[in-house]
N, C-alpha and C. Protein backbone atom coordinates (compact mmCIF):
# COMPACT_ATOMS: atom_id res chain seq x y z
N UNK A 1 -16.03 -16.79 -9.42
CA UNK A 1 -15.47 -15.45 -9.25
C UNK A 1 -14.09 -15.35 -9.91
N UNK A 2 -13.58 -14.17 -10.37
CA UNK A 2 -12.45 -13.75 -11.01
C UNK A 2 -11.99 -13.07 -10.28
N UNK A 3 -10.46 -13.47 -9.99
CA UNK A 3 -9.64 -12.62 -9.25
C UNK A 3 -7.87 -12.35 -10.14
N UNK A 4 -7.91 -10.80 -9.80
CA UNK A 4 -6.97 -10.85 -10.41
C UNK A 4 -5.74 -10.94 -9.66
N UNK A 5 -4.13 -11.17 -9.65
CA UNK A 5 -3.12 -11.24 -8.70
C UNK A 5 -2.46 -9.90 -9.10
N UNK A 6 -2.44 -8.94 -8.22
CA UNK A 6 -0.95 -8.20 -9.52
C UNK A 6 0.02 -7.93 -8.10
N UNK A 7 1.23 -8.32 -8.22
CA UNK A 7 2.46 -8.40 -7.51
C UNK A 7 3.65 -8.57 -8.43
N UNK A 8 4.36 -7.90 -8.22
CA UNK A 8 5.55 -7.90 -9.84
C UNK A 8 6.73 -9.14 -8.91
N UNK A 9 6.55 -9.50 -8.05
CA UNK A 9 7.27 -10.59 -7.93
C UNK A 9 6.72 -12.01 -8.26
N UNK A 10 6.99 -12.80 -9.34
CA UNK A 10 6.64 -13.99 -10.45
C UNK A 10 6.18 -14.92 -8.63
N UNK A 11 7.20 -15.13 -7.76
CA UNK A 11 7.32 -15.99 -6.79
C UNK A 11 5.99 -15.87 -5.97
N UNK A 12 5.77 -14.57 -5.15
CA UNK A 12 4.78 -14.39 -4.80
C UNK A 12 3.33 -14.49 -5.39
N UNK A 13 3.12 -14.14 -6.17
CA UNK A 13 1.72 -14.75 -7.27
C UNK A 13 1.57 -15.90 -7.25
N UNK A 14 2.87 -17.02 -7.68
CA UNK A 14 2.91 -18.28 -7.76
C UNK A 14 2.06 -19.16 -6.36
N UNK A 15 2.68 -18.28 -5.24
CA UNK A 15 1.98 -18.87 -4.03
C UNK A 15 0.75 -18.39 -3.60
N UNK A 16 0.77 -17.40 -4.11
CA UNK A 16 -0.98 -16.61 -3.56
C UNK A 16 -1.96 -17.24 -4.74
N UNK A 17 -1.61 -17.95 -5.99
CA UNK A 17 -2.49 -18.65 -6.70
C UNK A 17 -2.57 -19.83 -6.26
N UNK A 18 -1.86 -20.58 -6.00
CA UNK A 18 -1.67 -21.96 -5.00
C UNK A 18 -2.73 -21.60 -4.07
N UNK A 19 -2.89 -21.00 -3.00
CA UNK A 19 -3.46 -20.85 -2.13
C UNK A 19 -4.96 -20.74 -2.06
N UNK A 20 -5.03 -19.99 -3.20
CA UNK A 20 -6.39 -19.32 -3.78
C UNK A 20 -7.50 -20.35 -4.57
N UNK A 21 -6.31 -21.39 -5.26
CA UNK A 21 -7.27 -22.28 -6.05
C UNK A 21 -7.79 -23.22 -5.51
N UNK A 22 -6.20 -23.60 -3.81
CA UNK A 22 -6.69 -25.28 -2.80
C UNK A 22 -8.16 -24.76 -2.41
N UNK A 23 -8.23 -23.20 -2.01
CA UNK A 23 -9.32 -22.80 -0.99
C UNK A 23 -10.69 -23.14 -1.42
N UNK A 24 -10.83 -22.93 -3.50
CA UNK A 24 -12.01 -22.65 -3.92
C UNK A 24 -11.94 -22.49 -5.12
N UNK A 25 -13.02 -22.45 -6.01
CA UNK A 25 -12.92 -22.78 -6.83
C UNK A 25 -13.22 -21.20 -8.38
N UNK A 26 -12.11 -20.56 -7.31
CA UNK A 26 -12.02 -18.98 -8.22
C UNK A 26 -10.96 -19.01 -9.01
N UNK A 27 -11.34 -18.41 -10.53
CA UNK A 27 -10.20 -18.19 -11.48
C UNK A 27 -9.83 -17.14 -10.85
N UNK A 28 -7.91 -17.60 -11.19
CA UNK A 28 -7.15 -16.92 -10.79
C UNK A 28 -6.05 -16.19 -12.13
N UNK A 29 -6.18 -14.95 -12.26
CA UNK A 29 -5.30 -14.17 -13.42
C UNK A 29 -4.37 -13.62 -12.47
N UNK A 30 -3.46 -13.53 -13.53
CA UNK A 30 -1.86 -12.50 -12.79
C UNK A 30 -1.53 -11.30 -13.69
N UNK A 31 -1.10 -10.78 -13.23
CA UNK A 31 -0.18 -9.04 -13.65
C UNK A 31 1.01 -8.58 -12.53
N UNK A 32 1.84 -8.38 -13.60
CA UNK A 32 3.40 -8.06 -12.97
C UNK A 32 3.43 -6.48 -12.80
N UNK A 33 2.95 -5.88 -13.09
CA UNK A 33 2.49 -4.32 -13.25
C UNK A 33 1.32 -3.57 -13.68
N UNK A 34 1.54 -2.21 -13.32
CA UNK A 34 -0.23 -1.65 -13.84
C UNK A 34 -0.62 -2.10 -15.14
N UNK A 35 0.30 -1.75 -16.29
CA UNK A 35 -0.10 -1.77 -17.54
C UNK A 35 -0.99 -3.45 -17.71
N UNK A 36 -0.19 -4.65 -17.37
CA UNK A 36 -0.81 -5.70 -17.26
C UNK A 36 -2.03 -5.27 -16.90
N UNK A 37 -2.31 -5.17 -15.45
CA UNK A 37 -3.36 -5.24 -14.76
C UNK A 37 -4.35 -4.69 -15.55
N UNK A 38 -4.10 -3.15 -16.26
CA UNK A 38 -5.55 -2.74 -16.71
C UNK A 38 -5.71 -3.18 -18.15
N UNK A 39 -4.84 -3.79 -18.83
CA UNK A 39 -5.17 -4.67 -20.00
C UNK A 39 -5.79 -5.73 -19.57
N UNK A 40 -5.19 -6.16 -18.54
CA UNK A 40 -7.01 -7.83 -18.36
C UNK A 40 -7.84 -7.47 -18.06
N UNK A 41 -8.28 -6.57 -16.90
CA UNK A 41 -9.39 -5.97 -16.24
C UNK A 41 -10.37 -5.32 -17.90
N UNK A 42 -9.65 -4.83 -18.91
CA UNK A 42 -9.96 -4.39 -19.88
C UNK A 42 -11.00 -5.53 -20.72
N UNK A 43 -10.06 -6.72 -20.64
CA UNK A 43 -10.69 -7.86 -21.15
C UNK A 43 -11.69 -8.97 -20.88
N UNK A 44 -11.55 -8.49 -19.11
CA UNK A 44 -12.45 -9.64 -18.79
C UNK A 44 -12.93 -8.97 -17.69
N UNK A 45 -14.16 -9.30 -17.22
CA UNK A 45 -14.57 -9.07 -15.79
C UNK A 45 -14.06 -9.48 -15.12
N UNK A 46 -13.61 -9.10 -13.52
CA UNK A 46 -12.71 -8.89 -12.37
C UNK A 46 -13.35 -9.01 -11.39
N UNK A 47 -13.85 -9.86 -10.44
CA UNK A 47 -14.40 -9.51 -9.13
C UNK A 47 -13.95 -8.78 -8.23
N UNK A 48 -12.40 -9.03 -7.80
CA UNK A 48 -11.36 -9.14 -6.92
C UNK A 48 -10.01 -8.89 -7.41
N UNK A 49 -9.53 -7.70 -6.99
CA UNK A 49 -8.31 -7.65 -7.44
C UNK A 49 -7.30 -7.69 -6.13
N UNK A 50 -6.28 -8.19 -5.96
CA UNK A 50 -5.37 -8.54 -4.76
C UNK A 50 -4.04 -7.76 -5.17
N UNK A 51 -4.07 -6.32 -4.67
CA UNK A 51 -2.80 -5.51 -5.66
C UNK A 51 -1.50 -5.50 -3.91
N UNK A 52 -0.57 -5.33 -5.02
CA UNK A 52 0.70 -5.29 -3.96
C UNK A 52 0.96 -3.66 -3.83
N UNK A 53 1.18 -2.87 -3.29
CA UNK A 53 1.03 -1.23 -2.75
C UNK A 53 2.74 -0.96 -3.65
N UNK A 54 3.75 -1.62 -3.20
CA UNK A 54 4.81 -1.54 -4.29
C UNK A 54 5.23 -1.88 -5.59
N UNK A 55 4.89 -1.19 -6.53
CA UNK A 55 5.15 -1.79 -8.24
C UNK A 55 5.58 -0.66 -8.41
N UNK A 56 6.62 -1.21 -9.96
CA UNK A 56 7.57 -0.66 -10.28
C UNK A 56 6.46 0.56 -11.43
N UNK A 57 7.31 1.35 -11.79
CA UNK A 57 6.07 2.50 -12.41
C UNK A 57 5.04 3.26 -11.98
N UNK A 58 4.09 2.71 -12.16
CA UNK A 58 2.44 2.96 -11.73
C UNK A 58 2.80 2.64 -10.34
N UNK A 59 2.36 3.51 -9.60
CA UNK A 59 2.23 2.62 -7.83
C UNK A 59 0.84 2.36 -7.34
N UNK A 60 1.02 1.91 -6.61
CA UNK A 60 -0.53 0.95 -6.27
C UNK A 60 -1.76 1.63 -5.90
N UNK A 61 -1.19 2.91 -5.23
CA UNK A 61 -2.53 3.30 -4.99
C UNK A 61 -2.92 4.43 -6.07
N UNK A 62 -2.37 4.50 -7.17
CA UNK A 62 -2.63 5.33 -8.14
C UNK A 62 -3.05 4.40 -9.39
N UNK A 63 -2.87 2.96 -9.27
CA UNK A 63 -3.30 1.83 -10.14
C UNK A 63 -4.53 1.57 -9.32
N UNK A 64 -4.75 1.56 -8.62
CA UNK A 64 -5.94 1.53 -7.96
C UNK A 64 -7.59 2.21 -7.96
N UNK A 65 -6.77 3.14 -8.05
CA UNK A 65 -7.47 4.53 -8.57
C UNK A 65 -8.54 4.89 -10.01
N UNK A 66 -7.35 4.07 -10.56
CA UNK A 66 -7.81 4.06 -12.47
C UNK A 66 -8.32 3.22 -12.71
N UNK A 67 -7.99 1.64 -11.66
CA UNK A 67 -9.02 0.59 -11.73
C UNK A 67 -10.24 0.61 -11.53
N UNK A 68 -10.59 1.40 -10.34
CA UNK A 68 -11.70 1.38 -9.64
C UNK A 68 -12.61 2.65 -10.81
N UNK A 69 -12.13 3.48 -11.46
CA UNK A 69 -12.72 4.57 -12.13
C UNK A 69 -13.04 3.95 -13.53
N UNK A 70 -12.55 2.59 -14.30
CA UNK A 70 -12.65 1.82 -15.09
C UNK A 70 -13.83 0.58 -14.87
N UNK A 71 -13.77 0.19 -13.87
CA UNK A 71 -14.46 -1.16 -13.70
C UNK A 71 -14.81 -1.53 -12.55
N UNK A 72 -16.06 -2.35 -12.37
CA UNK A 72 -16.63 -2.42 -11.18
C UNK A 72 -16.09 -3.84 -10.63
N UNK A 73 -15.49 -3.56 -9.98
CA UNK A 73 -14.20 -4.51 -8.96
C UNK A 73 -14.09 -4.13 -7.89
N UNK A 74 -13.51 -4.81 -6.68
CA UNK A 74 -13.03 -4.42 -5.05
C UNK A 74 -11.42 -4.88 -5.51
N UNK A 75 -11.04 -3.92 -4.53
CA UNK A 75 -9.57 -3.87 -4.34
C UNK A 75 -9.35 -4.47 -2.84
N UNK A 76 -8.43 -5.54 -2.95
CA UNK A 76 -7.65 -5.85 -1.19
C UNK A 76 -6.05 -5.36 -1.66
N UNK A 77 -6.04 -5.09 -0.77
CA UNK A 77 -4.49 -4.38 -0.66
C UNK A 77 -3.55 -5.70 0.16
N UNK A 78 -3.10 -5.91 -0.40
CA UNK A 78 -1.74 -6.89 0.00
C UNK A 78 -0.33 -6.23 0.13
N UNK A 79 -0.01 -5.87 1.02
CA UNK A 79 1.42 -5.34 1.34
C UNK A 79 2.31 -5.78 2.10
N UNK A 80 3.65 -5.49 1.71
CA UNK A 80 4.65 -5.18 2.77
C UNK A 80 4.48 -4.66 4.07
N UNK A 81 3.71 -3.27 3.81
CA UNK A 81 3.94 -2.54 5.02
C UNK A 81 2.60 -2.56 6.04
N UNK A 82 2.62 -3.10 7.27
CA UNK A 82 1.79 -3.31 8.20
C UNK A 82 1.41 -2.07 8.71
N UNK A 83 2.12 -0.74 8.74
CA UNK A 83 2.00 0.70 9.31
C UNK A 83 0.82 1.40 9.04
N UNK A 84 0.18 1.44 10.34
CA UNK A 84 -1.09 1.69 9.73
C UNK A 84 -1.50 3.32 8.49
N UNK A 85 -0.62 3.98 8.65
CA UNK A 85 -0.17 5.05 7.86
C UNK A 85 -0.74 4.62 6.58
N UNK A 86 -0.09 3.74 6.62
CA UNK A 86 -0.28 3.11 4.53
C UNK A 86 -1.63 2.52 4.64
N UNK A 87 -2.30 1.86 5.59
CA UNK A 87 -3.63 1.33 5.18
C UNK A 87 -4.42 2.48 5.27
N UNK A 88 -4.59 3.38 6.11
CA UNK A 88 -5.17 4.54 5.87
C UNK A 88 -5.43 5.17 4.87
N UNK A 89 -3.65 4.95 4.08
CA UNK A 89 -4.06 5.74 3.01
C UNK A 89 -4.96 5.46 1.84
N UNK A 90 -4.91 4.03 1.89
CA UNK A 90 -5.37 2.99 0.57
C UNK A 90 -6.77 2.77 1.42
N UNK A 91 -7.38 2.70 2.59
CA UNK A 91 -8.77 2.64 2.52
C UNK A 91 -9.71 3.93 2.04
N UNK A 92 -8.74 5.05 1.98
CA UNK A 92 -9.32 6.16 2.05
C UNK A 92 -9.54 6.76 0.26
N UNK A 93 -8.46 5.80 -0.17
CA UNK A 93 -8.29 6.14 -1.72
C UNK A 93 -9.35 4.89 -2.86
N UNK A 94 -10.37 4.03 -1.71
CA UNK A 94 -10.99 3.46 -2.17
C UNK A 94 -10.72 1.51 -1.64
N UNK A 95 -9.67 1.44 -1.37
CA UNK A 95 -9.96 -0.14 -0.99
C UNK A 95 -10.80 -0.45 -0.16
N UNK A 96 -11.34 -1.90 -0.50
CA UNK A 96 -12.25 -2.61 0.35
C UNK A 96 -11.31 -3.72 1.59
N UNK A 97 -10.25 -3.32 1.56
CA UNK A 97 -9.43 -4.45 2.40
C UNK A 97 -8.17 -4.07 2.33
N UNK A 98 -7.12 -4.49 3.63
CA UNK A 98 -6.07 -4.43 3.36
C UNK A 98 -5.32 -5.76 4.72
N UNK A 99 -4.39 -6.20 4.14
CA UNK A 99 -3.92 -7.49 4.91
C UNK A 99 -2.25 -7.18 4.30
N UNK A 100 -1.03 -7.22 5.64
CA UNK A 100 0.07 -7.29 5.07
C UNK A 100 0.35 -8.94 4.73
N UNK A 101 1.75 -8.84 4.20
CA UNK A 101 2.20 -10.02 3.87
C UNK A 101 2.86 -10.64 5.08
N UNK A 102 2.84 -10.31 6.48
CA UNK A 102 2.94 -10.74 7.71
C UNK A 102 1.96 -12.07 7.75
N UNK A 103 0.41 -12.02 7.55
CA UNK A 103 -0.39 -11.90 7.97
C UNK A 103 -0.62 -13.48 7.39
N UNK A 104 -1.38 -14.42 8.72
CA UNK A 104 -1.51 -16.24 8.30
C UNK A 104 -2.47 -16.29 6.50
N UNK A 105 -2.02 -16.96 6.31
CA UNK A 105 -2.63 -17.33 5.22
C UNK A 105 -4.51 -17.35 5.24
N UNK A 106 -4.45 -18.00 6.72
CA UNK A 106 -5.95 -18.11 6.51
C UNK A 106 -6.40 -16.85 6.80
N UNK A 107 -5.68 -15.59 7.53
CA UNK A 107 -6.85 -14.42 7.14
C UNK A 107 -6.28 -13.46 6.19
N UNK A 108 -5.66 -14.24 5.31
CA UNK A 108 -5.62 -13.47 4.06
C UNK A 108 -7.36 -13.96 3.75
N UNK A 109 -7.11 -15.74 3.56
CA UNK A 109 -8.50 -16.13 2.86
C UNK A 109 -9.64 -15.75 3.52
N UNK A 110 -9.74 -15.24 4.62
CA UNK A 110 -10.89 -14.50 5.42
C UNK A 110 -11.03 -13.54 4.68
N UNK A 111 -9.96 -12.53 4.53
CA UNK A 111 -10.23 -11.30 3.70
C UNK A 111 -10.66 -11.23 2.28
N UNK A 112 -10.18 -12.36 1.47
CA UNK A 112 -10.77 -12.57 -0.12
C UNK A 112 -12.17 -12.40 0.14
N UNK A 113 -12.45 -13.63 1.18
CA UNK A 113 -13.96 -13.94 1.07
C UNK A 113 -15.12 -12.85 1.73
N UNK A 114 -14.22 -12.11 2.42
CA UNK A 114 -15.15 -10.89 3.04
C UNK A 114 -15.35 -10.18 2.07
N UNK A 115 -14.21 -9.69 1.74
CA UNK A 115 -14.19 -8.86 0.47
C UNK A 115 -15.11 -8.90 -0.92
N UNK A 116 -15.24 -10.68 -1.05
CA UNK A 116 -16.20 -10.37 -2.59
C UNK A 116 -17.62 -10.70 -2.01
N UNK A 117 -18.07 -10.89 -0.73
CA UNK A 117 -19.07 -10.80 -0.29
C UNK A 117 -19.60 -9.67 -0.29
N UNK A 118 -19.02 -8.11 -0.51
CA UNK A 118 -19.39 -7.30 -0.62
C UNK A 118 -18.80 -6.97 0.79
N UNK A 119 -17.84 -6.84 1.77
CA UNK A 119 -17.96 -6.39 2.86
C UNK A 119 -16.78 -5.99 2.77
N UNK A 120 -16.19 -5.27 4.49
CA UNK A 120 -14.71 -4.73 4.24
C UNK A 120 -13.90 -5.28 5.20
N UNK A 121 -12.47 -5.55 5.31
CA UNK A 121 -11.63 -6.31 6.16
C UNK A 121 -10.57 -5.59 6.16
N UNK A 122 -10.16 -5.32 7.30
CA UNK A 122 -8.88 -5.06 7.65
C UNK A 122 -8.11 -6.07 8.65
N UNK A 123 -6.70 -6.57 8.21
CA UNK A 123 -6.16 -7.62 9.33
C UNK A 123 -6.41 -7.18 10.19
N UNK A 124 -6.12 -7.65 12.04
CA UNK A 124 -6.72 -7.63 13.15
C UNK A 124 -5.50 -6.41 13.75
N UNK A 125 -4.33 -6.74 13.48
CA UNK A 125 -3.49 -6.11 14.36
C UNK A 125 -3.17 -4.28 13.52
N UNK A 126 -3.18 -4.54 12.41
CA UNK A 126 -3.40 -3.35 11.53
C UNK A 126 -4.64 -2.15 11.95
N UNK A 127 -6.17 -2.92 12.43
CA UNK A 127 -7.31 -2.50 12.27
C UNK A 127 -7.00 -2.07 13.81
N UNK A 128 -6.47 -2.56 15.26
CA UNK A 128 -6.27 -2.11 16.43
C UNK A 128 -5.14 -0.84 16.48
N UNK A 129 -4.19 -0.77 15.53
CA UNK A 129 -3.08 0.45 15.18
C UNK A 129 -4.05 1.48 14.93
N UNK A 130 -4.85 0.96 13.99
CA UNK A 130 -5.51 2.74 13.20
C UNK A 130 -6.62 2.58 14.06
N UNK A 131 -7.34 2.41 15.04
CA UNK A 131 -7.87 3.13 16.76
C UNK A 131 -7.09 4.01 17.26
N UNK A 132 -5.79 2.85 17.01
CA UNK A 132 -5.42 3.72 18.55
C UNK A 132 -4.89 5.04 18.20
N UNK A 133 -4.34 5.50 16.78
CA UNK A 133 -4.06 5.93 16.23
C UNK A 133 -4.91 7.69 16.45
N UNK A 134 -6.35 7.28 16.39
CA UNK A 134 -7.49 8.17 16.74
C UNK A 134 -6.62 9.49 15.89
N UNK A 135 -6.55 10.53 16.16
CA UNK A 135 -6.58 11.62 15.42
C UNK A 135 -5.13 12.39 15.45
N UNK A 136 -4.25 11.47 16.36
CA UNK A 136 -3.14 11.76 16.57
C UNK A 136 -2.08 12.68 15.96
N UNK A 137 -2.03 11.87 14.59
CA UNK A 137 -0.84 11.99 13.60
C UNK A 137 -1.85 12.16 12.41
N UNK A 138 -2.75 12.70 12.40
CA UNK A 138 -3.67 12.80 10.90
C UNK A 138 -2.83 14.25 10.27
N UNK A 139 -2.39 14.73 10.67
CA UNK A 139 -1.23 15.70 10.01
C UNK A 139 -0.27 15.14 8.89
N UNK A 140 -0.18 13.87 9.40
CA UNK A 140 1.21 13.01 8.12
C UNK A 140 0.30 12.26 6.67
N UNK A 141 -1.07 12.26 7.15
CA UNK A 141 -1.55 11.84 5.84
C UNK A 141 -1.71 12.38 4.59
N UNK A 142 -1.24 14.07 4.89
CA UNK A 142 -1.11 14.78 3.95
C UNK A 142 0.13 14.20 3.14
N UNK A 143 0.71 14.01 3.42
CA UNK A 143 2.10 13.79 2.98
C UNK A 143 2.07 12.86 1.88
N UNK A 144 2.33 13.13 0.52
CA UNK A 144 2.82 11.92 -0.70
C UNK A 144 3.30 11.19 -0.37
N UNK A 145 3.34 9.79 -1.05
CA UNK A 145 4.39 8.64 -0.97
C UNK A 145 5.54 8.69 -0.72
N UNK A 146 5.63 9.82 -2.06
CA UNK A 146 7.28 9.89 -1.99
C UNK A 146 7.83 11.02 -0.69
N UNK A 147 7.30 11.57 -0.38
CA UNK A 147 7.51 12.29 1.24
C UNK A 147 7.51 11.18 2.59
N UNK A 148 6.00 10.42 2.31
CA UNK A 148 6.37 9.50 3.27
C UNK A 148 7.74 8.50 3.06
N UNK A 149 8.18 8.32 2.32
CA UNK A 149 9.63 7.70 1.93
C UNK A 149 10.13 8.09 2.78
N UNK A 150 10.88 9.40 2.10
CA UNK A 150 11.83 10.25 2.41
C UNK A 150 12.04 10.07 3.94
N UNK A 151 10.44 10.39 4.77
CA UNK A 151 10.63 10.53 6.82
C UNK A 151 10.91 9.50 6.84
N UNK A 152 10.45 8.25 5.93
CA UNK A 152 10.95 6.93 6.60
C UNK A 152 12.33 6.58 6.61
N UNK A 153 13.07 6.73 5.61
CA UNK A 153 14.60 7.19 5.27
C UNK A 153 15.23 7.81 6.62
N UNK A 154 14.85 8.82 6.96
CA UNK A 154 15.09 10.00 7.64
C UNK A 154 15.25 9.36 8.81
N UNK A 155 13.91 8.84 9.38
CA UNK A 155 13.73 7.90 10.75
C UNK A 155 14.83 6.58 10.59
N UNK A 156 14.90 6.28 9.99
CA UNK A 156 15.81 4.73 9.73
C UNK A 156 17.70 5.38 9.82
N UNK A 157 17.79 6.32 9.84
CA UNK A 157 19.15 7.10 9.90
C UNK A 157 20.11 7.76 8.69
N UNK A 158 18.82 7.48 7.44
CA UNK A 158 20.01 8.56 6.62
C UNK A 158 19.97 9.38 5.97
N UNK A 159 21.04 9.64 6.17
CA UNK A 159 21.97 11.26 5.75
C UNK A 159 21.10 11.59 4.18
N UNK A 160 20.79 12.90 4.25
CA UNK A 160 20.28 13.27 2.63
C UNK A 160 20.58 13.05 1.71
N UNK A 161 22.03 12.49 0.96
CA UNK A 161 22.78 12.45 0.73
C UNK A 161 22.39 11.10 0.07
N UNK A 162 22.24 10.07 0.87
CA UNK A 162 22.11 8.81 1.40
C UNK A 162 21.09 8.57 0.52
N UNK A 163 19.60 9.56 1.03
CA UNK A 163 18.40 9.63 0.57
C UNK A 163 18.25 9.70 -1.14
N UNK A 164 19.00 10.84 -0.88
CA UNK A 164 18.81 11.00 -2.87
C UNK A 164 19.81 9.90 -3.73
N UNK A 165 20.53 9.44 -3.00
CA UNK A 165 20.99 8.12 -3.87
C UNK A 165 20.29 7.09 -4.35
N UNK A 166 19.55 6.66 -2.92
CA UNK A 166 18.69 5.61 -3.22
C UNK A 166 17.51 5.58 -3.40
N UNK A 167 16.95 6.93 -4.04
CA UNK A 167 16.02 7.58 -4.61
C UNK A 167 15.91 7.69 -6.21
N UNK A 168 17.15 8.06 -6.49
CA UNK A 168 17.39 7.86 -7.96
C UNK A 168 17.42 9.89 -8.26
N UNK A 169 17.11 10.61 -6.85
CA UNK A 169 17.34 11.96 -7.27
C UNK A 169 18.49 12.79 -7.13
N UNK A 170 18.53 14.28 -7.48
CA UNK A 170 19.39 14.69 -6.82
C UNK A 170 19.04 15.51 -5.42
N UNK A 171 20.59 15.86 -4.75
CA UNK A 171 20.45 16.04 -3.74
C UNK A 171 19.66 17.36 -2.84
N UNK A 172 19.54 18.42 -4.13
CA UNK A 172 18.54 19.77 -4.15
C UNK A 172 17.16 19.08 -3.70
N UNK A 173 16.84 18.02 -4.87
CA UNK A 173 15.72 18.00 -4.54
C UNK A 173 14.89 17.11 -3.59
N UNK A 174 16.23 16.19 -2.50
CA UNK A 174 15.72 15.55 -1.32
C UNK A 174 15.55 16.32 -0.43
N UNK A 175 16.29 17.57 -0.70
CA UNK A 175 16.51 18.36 0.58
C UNK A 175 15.43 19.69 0.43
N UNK A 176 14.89 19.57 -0.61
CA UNK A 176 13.58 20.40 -0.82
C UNK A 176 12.37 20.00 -0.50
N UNK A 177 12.64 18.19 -0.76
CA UNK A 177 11.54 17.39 -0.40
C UNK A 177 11.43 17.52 1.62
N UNK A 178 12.27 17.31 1.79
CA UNK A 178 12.45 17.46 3.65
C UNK A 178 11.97 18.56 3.79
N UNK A 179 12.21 19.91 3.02
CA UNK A 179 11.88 21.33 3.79
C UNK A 179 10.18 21.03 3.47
N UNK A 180 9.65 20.62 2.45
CA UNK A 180 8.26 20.66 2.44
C UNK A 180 7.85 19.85 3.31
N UNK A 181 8.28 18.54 3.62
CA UNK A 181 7.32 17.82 4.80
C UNK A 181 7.50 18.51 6.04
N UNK A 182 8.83 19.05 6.52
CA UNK A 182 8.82 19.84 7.53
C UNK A 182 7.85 21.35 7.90
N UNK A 183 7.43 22.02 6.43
CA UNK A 183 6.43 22.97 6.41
C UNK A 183 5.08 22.17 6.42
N UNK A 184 4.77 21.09 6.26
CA UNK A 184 3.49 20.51 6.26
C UNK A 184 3.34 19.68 7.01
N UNK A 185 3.90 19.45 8.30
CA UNK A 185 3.93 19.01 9.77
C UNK A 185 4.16 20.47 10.41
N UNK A 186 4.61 21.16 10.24
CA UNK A 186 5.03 22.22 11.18
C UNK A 186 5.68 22.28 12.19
N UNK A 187 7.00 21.05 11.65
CA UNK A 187 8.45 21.46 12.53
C UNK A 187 9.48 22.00 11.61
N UNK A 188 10.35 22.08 12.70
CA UNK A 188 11.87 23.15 12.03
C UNK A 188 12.74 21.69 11.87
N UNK A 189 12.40 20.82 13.07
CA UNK A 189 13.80 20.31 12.98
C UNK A 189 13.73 18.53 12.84
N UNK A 190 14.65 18.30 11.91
CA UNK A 190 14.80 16.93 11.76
C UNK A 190 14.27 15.96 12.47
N UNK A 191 15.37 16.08 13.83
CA UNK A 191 14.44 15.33 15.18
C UNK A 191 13.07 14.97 15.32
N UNK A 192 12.56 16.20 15.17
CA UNK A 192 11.11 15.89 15.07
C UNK A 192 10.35 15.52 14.13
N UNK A 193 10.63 15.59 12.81
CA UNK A 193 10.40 14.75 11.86
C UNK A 193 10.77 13.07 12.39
N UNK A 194 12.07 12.68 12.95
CA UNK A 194 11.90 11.43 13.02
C UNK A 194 10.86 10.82 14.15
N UNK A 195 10.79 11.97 14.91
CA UNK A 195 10.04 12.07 16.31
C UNK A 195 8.31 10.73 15.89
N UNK A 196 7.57 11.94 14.70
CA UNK A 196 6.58 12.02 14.32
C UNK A 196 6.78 10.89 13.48
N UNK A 197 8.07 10.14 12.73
CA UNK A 197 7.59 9.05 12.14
C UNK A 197 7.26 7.65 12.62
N UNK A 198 7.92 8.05 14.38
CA UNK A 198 8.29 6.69 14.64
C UNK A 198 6.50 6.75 15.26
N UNK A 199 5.83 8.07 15.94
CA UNK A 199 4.17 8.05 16.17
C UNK A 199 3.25 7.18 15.24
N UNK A 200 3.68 7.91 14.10
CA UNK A 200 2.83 7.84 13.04
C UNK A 200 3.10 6.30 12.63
N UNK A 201 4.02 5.42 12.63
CA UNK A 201 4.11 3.78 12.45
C UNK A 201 4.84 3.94 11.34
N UNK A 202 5.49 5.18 10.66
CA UNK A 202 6.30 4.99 9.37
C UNK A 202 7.51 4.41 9.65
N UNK A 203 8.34 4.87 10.69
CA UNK A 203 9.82 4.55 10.92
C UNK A 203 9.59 3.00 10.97
C-alpha cells in the first residue's frame, strides 16, 4: 500500500514515517503542502493519504476536496484540533477518518489500517463528542473556517483589533466577519457568540 504524509512540519512526517514503516510494510511518500501533495498523487497511485487540517495556502479540507475529485484514495485527517466541530466538518466534506495529534500512536495505527481496509474511524473520545453533540449546535457548521477562527479568537478573549492582526486583515473586515457569524447564528451579542463557541467545542 501507498501512503501519502502531507504535514508541512518536516518533524512531524519524520515521526509519522518512523511509525508507519516499524508497523508494516507500506511505502511511505511526504508533502509539505497542497501543491506537493497533488503533484505525487498525480504521479503515482495513493492508497492513503494522512493530511494535517492546517497548511499553509491550500487548507486541508479544500486539498482534500481536489484530491478526492482527482483520484481514487481515502483521506484520514490528522489534526491539531480534537473539537468535534472540525471533524464534522472534514467527515462531511468526504474523509474516511479523523484522529487528533492527542491521540496514542497505536490508534492512530488502528485508524491507517481501518481506513485502507475500506472502513471508517473516528478516535474514541472525538466519536463520543459528536453524539453527544446530537443536533445541538448544527447552526455553527455553517460557518467557514475562517469564521470559525474568528469565534475561536473571540472565545479565547480577543479584542477585534487583536483578531485582525493576527489574521493578517484589516480591522473593517474582522468586524464584518463577526457581524456575519452573528447574522448566521442569530445573536446580537458577542457574549453569545462566545457562549455558543465554548457548546459547540470551538473555544
Amino acid at each position: 500500500m501507498n501512503i501519502l504524509l502531507v504535514d508541512d512540519h518536516a518533524i512531524v512526517r519524520a515521526g509519522l514515517r518512523r511509525l508507519l514503516e516499524a508497523s508494516s510494510s507500506d511505502k511511505v511518500f511526504e508533502a509539505q503542502d497542497g501543491g506537493e501533495a497533488l503533484a505525487m498523487i498525480a504521479g503515482r497511485a495513493i492508497d492513503l493519504v494522512i493530511l494535517d487540517l492546517n497548511l499553509p495556502g491550500l487548507g486541508g479540507v479544500e486539498l482534500m476536496r481536489r484530491i478526492l475529485a482527482v483520484a481514487r484514495t481515502r483521506v484520514l485527517i490528522l489534526s491539531m484540533h480534537a473539537e468535534p466541530l472540525y471533524a464534522a466538518r472534514a467527515l462531511e466534506a468526504g474523509a474516511s477518518g479523523y484522529v487528533s495529534k492527542n491521540a496514542a500512536p497505536e490508534e492512530l495505527l488502528t485508524a491507517v489500517r481501518r481506513v485502507l481496509g475500506g472502513g471508517r474511524y473516528v478516535e474514541a473520545e472525538i466519536a463520543q463528542a459528536l453524539a453527544w453533540r446530537g443536533g445541538n449546535d448544527q447552526s455553527v457548521d455553517q460557518l467557514t473556517p475562517r469564521e470559525i477562527e474568528i469565534m475561536r479568537l473571540l472565545a479565547g478573549g480577543k479584542s477585534l483589533s487583536e483578531i485582525a492582526a493576527e489574521l493578517g486583515v484589516a480591522y473593517k473586515t474582522a468586524a464584518n466577519l463577526c457581524s456575519q457569524i452573528k447574522s448566521k447564528l442569530g445573536v446580537a451579542r458577542t457574549a453569545d457568540l462566545v457562549r455558543l463557541a465554548i457548546e459547540a467545542g470551538v473555544a
